[in-house]
N, C-alpha and C. Protein backbone atom coordinates (compact mmCIF):
# COMPACT_ATOMS: atom_id res chain seq x y z
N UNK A 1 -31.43 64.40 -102.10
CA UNK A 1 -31.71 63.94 -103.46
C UNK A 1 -30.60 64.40 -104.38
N UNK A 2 -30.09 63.68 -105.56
CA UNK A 2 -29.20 64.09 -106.29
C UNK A 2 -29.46 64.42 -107.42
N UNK A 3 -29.03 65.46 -107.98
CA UNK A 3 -28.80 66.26 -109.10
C UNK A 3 -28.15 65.21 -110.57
N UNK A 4 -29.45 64.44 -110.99
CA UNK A 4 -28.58 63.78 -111.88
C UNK A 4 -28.61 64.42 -113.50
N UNK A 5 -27.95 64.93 -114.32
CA UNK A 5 -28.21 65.53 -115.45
C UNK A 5 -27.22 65.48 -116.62
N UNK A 6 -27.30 64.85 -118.05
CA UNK A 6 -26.57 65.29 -119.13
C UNK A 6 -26.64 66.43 -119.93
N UNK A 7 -25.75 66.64 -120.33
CA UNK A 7 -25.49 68.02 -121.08
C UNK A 7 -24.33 67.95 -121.83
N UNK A 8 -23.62 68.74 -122.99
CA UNK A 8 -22.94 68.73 -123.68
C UNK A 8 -22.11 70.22 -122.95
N UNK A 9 -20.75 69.30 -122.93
CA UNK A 9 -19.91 70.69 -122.13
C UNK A 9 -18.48 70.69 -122.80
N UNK A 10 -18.41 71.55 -122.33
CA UNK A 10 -16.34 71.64 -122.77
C UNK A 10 -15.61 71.28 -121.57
N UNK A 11 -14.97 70.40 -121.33
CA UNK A 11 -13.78 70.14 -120.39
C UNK A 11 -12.63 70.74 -120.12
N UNK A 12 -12.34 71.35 -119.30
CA UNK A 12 -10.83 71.89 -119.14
C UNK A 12 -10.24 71.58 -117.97
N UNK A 13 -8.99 71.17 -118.18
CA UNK A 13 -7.86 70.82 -116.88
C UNK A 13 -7.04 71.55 -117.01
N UNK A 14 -6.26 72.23 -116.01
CA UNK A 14 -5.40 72.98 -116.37
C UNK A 14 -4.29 72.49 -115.29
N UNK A 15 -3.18 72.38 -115.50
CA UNK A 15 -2.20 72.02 -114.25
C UNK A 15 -0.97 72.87 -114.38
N UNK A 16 -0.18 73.04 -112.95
CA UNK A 16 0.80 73.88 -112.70
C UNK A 16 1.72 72.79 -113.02
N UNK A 17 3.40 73.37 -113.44
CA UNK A 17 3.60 72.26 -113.90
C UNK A 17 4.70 72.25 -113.27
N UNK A 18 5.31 71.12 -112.76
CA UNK A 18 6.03 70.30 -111.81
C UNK A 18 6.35 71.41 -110.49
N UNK A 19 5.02 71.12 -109.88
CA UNK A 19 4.90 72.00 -108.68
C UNK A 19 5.53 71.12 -107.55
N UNK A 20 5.37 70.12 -107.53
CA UNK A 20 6.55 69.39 -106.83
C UNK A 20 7.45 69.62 -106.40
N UNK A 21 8.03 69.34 -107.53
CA UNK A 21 9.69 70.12 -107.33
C UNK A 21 9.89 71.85 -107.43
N UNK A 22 9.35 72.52 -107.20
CA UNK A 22 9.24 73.84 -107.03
C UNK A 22 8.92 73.85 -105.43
N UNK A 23 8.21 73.08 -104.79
CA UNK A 23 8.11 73.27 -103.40
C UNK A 23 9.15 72.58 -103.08
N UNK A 24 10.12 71.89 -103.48
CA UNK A 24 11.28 71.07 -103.06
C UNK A 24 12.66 72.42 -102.72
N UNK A 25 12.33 73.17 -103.92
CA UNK A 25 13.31 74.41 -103.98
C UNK A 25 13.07 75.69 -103.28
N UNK A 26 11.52 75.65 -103.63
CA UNK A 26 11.18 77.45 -102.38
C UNK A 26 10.18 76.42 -102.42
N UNK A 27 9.27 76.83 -101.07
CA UNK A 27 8.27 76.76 -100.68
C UNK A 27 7.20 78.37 -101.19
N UNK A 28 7.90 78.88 -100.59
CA UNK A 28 7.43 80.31 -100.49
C UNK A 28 6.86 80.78 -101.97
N UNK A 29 7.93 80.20 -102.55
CA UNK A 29 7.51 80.54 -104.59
C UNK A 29 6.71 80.01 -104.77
N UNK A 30 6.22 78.46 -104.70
CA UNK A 30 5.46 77.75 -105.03
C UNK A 30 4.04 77.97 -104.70
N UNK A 31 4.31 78.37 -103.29
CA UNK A 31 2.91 78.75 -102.82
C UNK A 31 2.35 80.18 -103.57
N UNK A 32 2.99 80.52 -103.67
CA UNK A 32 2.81 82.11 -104.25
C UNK A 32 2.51 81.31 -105.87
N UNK A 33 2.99 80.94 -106.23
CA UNK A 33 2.44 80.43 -107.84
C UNK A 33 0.95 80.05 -107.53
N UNK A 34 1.22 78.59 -106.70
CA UNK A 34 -0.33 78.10 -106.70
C UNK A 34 -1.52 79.44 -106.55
N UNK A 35 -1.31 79.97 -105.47
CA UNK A 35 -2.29 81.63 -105.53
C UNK A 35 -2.66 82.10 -106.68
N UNK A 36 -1.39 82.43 -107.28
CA UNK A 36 -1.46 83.62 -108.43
C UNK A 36 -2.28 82.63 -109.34
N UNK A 37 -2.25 81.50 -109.80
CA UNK A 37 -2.72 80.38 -110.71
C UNK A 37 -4.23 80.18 -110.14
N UNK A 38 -4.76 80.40 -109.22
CA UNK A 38 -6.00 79.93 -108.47
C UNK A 38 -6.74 81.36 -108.61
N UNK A 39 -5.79 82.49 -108.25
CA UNK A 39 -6.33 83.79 -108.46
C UNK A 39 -7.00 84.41 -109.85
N UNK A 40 -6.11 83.43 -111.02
CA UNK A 40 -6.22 84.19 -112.09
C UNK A 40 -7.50 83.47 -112.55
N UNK A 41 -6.94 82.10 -112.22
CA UNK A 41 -8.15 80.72 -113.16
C UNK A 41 -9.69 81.63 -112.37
N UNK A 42 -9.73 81.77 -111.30
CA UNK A 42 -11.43 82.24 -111.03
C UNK A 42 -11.64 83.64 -111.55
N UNK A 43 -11.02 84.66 -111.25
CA UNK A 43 -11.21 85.83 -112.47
C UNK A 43 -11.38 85.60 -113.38
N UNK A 44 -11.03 84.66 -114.45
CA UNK A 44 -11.21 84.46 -115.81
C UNK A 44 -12.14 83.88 -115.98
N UNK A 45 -12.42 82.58 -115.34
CA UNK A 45 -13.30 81.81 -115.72
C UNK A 45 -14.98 82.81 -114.92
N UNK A 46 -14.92 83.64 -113.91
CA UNK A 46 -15.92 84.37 -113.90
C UNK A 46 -16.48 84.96 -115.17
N UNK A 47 -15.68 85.72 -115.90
CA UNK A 47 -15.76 86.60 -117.11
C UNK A 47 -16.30 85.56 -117.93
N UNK A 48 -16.02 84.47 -118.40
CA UNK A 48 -16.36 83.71 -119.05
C UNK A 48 -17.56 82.62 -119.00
N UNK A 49 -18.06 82.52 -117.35
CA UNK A 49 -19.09 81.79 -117.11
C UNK A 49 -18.81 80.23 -117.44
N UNK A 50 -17.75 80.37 -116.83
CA UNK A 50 -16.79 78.70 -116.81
C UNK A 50 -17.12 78.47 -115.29
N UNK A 51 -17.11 77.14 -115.16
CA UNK A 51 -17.79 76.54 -113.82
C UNK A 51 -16.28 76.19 -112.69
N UNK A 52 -16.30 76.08 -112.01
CA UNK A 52 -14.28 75.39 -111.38
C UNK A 52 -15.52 74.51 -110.58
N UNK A 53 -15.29 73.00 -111.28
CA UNK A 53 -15.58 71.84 -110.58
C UNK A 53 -14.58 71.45 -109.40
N UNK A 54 -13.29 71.15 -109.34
CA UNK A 54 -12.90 71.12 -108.41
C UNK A 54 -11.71 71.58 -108.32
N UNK A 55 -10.45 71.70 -107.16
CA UNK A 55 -9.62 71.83 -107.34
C UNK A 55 -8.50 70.79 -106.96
N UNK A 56 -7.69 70.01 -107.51
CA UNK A 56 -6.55 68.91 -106.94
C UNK A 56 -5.38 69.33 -106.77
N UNK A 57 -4.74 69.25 -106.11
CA UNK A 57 -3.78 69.53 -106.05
C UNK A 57 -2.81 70.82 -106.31
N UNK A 58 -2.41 70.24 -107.39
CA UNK A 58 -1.70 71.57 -108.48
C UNK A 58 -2.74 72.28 -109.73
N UNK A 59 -4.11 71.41 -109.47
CA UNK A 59 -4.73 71.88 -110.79
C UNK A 59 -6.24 71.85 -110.76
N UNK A 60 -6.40 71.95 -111.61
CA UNK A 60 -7.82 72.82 -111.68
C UNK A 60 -8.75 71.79 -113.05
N UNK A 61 -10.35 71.49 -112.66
CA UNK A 61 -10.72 71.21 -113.36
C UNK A 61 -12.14 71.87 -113.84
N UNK A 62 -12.63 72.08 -114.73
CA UNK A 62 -13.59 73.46 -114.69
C UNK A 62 -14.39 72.57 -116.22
N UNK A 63 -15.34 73.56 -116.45
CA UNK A 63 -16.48 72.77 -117.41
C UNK A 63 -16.97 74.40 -117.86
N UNK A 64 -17.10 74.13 -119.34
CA UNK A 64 -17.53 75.48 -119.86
C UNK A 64 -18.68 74.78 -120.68
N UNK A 65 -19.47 76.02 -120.77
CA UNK A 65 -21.03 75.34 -121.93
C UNK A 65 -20.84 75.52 -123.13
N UNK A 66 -18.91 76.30 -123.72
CA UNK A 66 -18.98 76.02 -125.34
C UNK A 66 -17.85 75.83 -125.36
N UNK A 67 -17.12 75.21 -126.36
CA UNK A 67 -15.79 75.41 -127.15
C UNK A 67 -15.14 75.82 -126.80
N UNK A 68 -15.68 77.57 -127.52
CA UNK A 68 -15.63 78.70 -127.55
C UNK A 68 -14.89 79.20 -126.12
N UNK A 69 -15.83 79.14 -125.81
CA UNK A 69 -15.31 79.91 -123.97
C UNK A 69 -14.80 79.17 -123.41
N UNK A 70 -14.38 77.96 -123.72
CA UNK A 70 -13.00 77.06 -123.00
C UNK A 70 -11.75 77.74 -123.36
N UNK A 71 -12.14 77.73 -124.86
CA UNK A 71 -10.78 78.17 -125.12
C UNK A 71 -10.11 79.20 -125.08
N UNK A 72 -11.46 80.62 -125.18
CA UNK A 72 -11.11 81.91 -125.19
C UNK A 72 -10.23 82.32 -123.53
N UNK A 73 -10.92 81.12 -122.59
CA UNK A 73 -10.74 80.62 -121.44
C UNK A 73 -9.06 80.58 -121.04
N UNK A 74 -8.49 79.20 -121.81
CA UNK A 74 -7.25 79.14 -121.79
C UNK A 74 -6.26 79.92 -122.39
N UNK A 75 -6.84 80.80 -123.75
CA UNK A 75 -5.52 81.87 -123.70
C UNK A 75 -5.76 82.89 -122.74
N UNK A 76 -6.63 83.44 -122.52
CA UNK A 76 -6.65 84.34 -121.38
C UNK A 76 -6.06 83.78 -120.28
N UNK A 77 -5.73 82.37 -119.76
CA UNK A 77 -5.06 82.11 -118.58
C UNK A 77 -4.01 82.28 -118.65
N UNK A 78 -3.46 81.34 -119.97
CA UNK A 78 -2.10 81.30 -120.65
C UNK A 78 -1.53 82.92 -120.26
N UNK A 79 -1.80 83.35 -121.15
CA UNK A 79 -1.07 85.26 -121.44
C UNK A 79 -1.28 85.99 -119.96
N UNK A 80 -2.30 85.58 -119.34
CA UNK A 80 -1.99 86.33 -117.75
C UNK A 80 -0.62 85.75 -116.95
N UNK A 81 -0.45 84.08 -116.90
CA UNK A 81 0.21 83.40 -116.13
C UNK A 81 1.87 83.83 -116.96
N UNK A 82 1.81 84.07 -117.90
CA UNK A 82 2.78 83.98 -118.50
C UNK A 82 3.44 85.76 -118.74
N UNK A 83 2.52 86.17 -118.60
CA UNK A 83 3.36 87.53 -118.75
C UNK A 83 2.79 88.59 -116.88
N UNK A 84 3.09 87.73 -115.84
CA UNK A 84 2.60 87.72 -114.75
C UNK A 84 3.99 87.77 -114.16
N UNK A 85 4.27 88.36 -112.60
CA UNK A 85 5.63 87.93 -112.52
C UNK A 85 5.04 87.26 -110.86
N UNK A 86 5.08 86.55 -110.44
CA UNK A 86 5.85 85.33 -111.01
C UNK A 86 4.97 84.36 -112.25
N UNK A 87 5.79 84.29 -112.80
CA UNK A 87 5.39 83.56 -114.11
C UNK A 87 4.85 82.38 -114.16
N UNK A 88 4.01 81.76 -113.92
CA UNK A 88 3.23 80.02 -113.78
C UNK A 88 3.17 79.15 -114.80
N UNK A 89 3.91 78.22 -114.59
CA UNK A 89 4.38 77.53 -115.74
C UNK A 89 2.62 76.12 -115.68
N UNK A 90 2.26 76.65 -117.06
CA UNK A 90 0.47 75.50 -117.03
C UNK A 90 0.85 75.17 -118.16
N UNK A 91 -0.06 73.56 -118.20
CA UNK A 91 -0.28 73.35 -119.54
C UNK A 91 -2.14 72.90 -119.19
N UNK A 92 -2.78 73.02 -120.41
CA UNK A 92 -4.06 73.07 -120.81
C UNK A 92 -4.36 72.02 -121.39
N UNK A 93 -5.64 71.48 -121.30
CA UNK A 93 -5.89 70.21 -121.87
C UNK A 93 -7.66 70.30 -122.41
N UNK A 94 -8.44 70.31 -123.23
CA UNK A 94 -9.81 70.84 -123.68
C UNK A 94 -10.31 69.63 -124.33
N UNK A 95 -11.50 69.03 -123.73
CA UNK A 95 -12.26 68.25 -124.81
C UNK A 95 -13.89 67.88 -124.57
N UNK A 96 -14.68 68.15 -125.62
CA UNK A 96 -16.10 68.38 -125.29
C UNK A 96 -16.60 67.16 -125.63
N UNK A 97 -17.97 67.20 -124.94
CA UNK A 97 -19.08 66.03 -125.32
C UNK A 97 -19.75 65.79 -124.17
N UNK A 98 -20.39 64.95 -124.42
CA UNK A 98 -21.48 64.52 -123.30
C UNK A 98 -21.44 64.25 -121.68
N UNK A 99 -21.41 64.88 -120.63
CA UNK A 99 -21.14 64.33 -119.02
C UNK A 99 -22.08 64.18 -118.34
N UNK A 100 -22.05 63.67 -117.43
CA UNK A 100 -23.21 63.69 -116.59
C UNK A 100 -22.76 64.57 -115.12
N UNK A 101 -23.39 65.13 -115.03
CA UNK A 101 -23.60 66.31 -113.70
C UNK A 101 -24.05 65.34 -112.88
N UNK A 102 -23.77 65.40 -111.91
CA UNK A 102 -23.59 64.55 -110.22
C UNK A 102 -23.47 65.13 -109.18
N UNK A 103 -24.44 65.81 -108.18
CA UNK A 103 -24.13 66.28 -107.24
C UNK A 103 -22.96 67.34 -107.31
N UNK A 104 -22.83 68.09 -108.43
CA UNK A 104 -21.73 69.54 -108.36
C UNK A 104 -20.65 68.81 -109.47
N UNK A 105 -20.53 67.29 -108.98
CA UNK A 105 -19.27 66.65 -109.54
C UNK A 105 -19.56 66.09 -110.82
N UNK A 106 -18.66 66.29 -111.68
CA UNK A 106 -18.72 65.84 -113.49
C UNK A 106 -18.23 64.49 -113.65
N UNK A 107 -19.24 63.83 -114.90
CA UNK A 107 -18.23 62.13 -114.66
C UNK A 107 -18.55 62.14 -116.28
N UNK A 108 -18.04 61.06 -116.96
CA UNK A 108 -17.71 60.59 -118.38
C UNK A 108 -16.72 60.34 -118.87
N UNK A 109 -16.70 59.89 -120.44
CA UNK A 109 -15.03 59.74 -120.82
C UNK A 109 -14.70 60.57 -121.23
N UNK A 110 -15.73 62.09 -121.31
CA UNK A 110 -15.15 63.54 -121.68
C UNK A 110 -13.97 63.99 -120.86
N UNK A 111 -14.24 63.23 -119.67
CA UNK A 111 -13.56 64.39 -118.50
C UNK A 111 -11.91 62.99 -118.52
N UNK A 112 -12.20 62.16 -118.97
CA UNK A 112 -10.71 61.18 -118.82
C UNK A 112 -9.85 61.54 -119.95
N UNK A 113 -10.42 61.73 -121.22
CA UNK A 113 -10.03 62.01 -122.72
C UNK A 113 -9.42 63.95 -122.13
N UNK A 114 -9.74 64.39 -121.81
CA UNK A 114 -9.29 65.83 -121.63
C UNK A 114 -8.11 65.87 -120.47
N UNK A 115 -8.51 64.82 -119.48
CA UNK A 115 -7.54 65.05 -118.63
C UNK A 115 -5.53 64.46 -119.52
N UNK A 116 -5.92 63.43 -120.10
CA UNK A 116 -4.89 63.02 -120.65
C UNK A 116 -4.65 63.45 -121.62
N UNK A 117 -4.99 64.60 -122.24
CA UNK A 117 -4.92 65.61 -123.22
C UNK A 117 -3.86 66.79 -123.00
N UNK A 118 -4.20 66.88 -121.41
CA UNK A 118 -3.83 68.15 -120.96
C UNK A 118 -2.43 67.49 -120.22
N UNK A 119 -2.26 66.12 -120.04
CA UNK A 119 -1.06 65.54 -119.37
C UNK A 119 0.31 65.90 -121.20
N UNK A 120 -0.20 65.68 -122.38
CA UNK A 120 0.50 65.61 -123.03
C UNK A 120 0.75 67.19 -123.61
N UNK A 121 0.18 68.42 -122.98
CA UNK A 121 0.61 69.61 -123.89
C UNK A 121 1.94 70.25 -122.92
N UNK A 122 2.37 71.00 -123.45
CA UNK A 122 3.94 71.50 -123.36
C UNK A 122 3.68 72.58 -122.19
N UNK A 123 4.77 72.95 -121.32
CA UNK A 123 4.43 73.84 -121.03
C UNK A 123 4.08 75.22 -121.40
N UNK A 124 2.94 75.68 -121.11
CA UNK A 124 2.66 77.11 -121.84
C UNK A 124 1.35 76.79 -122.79
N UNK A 125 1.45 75.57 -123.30
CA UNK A 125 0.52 75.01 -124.38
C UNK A 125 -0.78 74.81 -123.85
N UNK A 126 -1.62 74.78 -125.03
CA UNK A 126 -3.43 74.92 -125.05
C UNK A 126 -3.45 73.55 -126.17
N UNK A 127 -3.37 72.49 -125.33
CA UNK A 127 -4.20 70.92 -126.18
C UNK A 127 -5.53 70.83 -126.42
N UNK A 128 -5.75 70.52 -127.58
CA UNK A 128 -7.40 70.35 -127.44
C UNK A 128 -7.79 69.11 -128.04
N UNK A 129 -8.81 68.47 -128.58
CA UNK A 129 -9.92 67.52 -129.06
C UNK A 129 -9.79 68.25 -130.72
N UNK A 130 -10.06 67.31 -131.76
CA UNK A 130 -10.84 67.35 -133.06
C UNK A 130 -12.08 67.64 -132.70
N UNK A 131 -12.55 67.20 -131.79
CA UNK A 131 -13.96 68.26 -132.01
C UNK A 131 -14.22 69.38 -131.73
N UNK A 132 -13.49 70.15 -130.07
CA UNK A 132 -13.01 71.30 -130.22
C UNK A 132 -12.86 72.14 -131.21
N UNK A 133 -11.66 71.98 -131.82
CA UNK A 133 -10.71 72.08 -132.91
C UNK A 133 -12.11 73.19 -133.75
N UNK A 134 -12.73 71.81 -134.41
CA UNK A 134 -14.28 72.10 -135.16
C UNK A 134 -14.92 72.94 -134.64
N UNK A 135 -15.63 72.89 -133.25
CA UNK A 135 -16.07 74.25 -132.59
C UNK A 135 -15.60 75.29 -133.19
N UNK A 136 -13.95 75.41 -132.73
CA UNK A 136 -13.55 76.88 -132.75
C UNK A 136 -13.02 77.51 -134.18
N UNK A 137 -13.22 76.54 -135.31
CA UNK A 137 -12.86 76.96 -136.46
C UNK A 137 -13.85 78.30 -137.06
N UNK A 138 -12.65 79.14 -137.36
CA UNK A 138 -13.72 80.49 -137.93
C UNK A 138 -13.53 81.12 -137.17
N UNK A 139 -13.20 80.96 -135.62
CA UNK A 139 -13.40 82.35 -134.26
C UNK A 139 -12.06 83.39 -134.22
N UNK A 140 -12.44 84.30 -134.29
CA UNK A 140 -11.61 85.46 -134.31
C UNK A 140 -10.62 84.95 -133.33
N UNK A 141 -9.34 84.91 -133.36
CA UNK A 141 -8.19 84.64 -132.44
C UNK A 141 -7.87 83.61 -132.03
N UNK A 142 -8.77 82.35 -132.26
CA UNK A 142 -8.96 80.96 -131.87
C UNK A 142 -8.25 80.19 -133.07
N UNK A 143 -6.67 80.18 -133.28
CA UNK A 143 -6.45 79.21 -134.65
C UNK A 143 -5.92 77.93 -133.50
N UNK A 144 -6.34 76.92 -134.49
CA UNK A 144 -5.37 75.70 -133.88
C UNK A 144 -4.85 75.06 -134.98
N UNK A 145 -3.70 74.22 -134.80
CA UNK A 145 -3.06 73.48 -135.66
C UNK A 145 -2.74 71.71 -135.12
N UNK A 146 -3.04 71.11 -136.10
CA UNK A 146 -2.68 70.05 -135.73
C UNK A 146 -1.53 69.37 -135.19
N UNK A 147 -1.34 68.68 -133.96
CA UNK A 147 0.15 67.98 -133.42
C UNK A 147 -0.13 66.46 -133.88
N UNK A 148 -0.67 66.10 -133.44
CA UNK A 148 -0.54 64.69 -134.05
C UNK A 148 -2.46 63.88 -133.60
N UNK A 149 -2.03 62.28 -133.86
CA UNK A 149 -3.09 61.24 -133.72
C UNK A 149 -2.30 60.24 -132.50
N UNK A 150 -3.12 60.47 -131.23
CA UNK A 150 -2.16 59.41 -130.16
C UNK A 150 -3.42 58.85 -129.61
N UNK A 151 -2.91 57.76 -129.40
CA UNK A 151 -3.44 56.61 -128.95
C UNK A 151 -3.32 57.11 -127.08
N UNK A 152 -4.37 57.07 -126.20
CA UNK A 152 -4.77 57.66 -125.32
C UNK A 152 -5.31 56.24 -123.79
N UNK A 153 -4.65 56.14 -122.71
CA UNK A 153 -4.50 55.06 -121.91
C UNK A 153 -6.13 54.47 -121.67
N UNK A 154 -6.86 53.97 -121.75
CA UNK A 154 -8.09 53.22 -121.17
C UNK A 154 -9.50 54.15 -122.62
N UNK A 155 -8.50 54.75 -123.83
CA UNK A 155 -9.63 54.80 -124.52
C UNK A 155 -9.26 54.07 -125.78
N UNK A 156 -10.84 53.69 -126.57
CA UNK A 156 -10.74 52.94 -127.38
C UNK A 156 -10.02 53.61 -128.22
N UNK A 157 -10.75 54.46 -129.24
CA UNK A 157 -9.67 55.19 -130.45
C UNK A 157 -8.74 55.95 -129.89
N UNK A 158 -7.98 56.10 -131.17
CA UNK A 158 -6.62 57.46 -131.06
C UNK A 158 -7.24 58.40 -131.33
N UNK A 159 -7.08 59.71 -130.38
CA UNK A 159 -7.52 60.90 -130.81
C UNK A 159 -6.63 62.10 -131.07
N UNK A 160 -7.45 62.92 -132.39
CA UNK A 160 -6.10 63.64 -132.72
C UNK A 160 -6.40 65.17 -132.25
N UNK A 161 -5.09 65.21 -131.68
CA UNK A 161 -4.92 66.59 -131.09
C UNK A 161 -4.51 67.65 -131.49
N UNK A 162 -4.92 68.60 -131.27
CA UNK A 162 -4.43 69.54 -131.63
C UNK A 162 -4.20 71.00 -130.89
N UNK A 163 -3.56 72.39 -131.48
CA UNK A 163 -2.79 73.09 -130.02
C UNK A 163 -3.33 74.40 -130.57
N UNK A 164 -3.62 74.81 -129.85
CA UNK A 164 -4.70 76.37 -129.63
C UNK A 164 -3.14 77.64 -129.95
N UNK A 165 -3.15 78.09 -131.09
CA UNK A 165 -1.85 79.07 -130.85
C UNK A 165 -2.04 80.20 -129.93
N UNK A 166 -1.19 80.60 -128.97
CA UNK A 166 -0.40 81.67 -128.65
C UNK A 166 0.70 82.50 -129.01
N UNK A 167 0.90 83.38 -128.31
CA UNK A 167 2.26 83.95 -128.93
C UNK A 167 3.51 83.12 -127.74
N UNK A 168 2.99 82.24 -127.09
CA UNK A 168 3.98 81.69 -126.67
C UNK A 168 3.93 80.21 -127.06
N UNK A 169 3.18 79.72 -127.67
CA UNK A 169 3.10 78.08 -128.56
C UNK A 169 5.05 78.30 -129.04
N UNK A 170 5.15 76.86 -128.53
CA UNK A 170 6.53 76.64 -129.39
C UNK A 170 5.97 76.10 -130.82
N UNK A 171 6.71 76.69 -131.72
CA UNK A 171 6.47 76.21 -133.12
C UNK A 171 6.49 74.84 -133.48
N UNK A 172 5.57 74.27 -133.76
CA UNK A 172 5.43 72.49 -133.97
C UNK A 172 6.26 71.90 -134.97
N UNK A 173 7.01 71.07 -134.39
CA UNK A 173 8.03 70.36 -134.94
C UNK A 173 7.27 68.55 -135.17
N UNK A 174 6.92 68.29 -136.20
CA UNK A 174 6.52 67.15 -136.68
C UNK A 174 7.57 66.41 -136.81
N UNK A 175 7.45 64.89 -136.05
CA UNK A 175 8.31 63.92 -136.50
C UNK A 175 8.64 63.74 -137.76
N UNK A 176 10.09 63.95 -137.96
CA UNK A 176 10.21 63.63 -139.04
C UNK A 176 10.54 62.10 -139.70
N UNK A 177 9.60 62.16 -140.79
CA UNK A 177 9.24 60.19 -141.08
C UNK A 177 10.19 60.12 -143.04
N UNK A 178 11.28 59.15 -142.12
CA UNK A 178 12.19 58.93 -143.68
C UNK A 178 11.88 58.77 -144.73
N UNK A 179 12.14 59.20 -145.89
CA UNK A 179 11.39 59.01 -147.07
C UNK A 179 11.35 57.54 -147.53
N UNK A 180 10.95 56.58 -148.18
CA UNK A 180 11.46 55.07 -148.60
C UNK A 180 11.71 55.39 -150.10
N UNK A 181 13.19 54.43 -150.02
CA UNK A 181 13.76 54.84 -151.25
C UNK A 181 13.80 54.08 -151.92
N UNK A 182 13.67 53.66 -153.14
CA UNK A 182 13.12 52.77 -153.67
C UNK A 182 14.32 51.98 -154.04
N UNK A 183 14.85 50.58 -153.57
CA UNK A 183 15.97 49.76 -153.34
C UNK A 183 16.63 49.77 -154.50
N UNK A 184 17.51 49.94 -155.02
CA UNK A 184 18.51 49.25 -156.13
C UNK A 184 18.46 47.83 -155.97
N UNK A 185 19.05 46.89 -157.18
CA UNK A 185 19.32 45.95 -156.98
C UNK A 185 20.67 45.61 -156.72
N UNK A 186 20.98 44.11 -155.58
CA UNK A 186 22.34 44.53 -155.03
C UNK A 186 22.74 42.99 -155.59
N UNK A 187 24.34 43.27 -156.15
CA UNK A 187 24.53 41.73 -156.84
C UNK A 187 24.86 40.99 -155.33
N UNK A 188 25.58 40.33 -155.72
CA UNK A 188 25.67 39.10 -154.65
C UNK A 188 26.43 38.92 -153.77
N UNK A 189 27.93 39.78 -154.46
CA UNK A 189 29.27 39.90 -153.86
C UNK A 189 29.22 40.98 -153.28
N UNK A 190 27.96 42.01 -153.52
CA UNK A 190 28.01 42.99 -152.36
C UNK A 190 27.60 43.41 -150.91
N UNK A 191 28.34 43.79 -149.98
CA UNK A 191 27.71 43.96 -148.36
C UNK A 191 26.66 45.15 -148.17
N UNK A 192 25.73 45.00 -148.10
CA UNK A 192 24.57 45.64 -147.13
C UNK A 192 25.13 46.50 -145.64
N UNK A 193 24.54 47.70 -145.63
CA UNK A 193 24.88 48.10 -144.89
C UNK A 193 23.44 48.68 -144.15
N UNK A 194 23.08 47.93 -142.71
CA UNK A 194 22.32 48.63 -142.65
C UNK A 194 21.89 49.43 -141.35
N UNK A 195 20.94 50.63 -141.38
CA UNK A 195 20.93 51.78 -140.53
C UNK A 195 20.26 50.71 -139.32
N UNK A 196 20.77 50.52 -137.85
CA UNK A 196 19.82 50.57 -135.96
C UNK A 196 19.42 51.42 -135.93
């Protein structure tokens, strides 16, 4: 018989990042990353009472019952992997709402919206959801700042993301968008010059 059940959860993906080509160069390193990255993600997520739904490949997908402990989740991975030697290069991806529990296995557009969340943060970086975001506003150590509003592959709206600081967050650099200048008038005999 199957375990069919909704609930409101936090999503997290976490992936090693271009483990690929790290087994192309050592084997031996890579494997030793994947460990140290598998070692740390279940220590932590024990402490935290984070679930590890499954594992793929290079990465890890896990389900927490708040925000909160997703995220307190991912800097604690972050700052282990990163000040760890060998050093594991992850990026993080967080977004909550409604799933349905399936036989152990998680399904919804929580878990598609987070996974492609976590495809767009930097290495080192903690991506999250606007609703997240909301969760964790107010929590001691939990700031996030906004990166942008992106339009996201097989979902309807754009959702805007935003990045969980660390002391290793690269400082957010916003596109910069030209000012419009308000045209002169140009007589007749004069050439236009204009910016590709």
């Amino acid at each position: 018989m199957s375990d069919n059940s909704h609930q409101l959860a936090a999503i997290l993906f976490a992936d090693v990042v271009e483990y690929t080509a790290m087994m192309q160069i050592d084997e031996n390193d890579a494997v030793e990353k994947i460990n140290r990255f598998r070692q740390s993600l279940e220590t932590i997520a024990a402490e935290l009472d984070g679930k590890i739904i499954q594992y793929y490949g290079d990465g890890s997908l896990l389900l927490f019952h708040s925000a909160t402990d997703a995220a307190e989740f991912a800097k604690l991975l972050q700052t282990d992997l990163n000040e760890s030697t060998p050093t594991v290069p992850v990026r993080i991806g967080i977004h909550m709402g409604d799933v349905l529990m399936q036989n152990g296995n998680v399904f919804g557009d929580v878990v598609n919206i987070a996974s492609r969340i976590q495809a767009l943060a930097p290495v080192g970086g903690i991506y999250i959801s606007e609703v997240v975001s909301l969760n964790i506003a107010n929590k001691k150590g939990l700031d996030s700042v906004f990166i942008k509003e992106q339009a996201l592959k097989n979902v309807k709206d754009p959702v805007r993301i935003f990045e969980v600081q660390t002391k290793f967050s690269k400082p957010v650099t916003l596109p910069v968008v030209a000012e419009k200048k308000i045209a002169k008038p140009i007589s007749e005999n004069s050439i236009a010059v204009l910016p590709f």
